[in-house]
C-alpha atoms as a PDB file:
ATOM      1  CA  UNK A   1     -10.300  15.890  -3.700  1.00  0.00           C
ATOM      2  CA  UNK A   2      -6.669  15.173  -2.055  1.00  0.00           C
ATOM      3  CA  UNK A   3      -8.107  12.221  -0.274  1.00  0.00           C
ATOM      4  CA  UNK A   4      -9.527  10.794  -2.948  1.00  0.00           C
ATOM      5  CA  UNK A   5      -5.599  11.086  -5.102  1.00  0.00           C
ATOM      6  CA  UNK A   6      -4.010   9.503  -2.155  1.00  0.00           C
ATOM      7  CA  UNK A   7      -6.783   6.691  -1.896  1.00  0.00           C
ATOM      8  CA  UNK A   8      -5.837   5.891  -5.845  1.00  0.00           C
ATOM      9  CA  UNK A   9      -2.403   6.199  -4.847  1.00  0.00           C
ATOM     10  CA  UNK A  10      -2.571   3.699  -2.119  1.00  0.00           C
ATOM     11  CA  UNK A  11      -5.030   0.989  -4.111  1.00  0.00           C
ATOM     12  CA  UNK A  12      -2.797   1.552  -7.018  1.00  0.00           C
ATOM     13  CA  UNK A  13       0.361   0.763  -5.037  1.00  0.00           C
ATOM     14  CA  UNK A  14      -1.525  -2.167  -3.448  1.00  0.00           C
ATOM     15  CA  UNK A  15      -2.565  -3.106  -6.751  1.00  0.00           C
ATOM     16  CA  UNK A  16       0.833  -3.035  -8.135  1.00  0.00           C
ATOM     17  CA  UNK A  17       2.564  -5.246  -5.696  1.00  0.00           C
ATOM     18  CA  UNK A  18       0.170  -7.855  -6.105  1.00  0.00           C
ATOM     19  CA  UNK A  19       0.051  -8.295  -9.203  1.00  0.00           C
ATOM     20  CA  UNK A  20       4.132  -8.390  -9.087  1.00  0.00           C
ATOM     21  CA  UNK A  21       3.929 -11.155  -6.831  1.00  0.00           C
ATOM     22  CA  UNK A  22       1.699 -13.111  -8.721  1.00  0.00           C
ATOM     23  CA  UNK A  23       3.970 -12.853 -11.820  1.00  0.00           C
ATOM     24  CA  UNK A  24       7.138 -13.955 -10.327  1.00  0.00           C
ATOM     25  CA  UNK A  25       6.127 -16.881  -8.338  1.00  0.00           C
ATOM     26  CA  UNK A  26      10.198 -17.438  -8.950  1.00  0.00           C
ATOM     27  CA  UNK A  27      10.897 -15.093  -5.806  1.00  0.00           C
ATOM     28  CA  UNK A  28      11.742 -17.036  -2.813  1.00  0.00           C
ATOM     29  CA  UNK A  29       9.487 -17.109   0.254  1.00  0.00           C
ATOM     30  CA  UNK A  30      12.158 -14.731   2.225  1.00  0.00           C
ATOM     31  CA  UNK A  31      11.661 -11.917  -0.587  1.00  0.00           C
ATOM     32  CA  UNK A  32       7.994 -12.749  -0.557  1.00  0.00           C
ATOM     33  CA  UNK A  33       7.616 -12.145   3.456  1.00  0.00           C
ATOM     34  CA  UNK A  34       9.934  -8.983   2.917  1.00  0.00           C
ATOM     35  CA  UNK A  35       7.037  -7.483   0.255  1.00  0.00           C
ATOM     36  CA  UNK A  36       4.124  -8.877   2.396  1.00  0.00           C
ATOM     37  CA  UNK A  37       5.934  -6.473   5.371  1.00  0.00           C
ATOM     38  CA  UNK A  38       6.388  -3.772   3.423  1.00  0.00           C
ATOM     39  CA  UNK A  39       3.298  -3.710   1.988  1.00  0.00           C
ATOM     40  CA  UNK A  40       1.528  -3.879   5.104  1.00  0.00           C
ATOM     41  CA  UNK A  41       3.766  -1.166   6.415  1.00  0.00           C
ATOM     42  CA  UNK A  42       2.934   1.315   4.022  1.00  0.00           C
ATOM     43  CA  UNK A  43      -0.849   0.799   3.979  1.00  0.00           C
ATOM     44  CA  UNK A  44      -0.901   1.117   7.522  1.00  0.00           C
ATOM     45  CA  UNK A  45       1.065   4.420   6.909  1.00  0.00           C
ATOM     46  CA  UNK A  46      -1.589   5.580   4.111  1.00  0.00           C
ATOM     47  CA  UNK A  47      -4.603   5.036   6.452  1.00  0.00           C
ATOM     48  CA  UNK A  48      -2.791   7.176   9.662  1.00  0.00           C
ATOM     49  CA  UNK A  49      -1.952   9.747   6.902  1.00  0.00           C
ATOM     50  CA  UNK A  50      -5.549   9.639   5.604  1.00  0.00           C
ATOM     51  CA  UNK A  51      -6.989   9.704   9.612  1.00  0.00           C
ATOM     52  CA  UNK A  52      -4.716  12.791   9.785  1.00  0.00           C
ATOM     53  CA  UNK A  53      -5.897  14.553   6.795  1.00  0.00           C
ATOM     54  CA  UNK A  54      -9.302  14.021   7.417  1.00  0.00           C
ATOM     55  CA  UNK A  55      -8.886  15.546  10.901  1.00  0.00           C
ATOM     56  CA  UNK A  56      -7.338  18.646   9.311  1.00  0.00           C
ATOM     57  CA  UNK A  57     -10.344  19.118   7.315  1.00  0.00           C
ATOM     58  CA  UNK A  58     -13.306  18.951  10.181  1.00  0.00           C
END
């Protein structure tokens, strides 16, 4: 059940920051690289918090 709240989480975050980038094609390419970063930052975060939670559970 918890992993399945976090995997909306995540997808909805993802979700969310494209779809901001796509509507403000205004932002400079510097901002742009900065979201790309973060972005791939935090879903690399989700996925060793996800590998974690599933080992809890086994």
């Amino acid at each position: 059940m918890k992993s399945r709240f976090i995997t909306g989480m995540v997808t909805g975050a993802v979700i969310g920051a494209t779809t901001s980038m796509l509507m403000m094609p205004q932002m400079d390419g510097r901002t742009r690289r900065k979201i790309n970063k973060m972005s791939r930052r935090m879903s690399n975060r989700a996925g060793e918090f996800m590998d974690d939670i599933k080992g809890s559970m086994m």
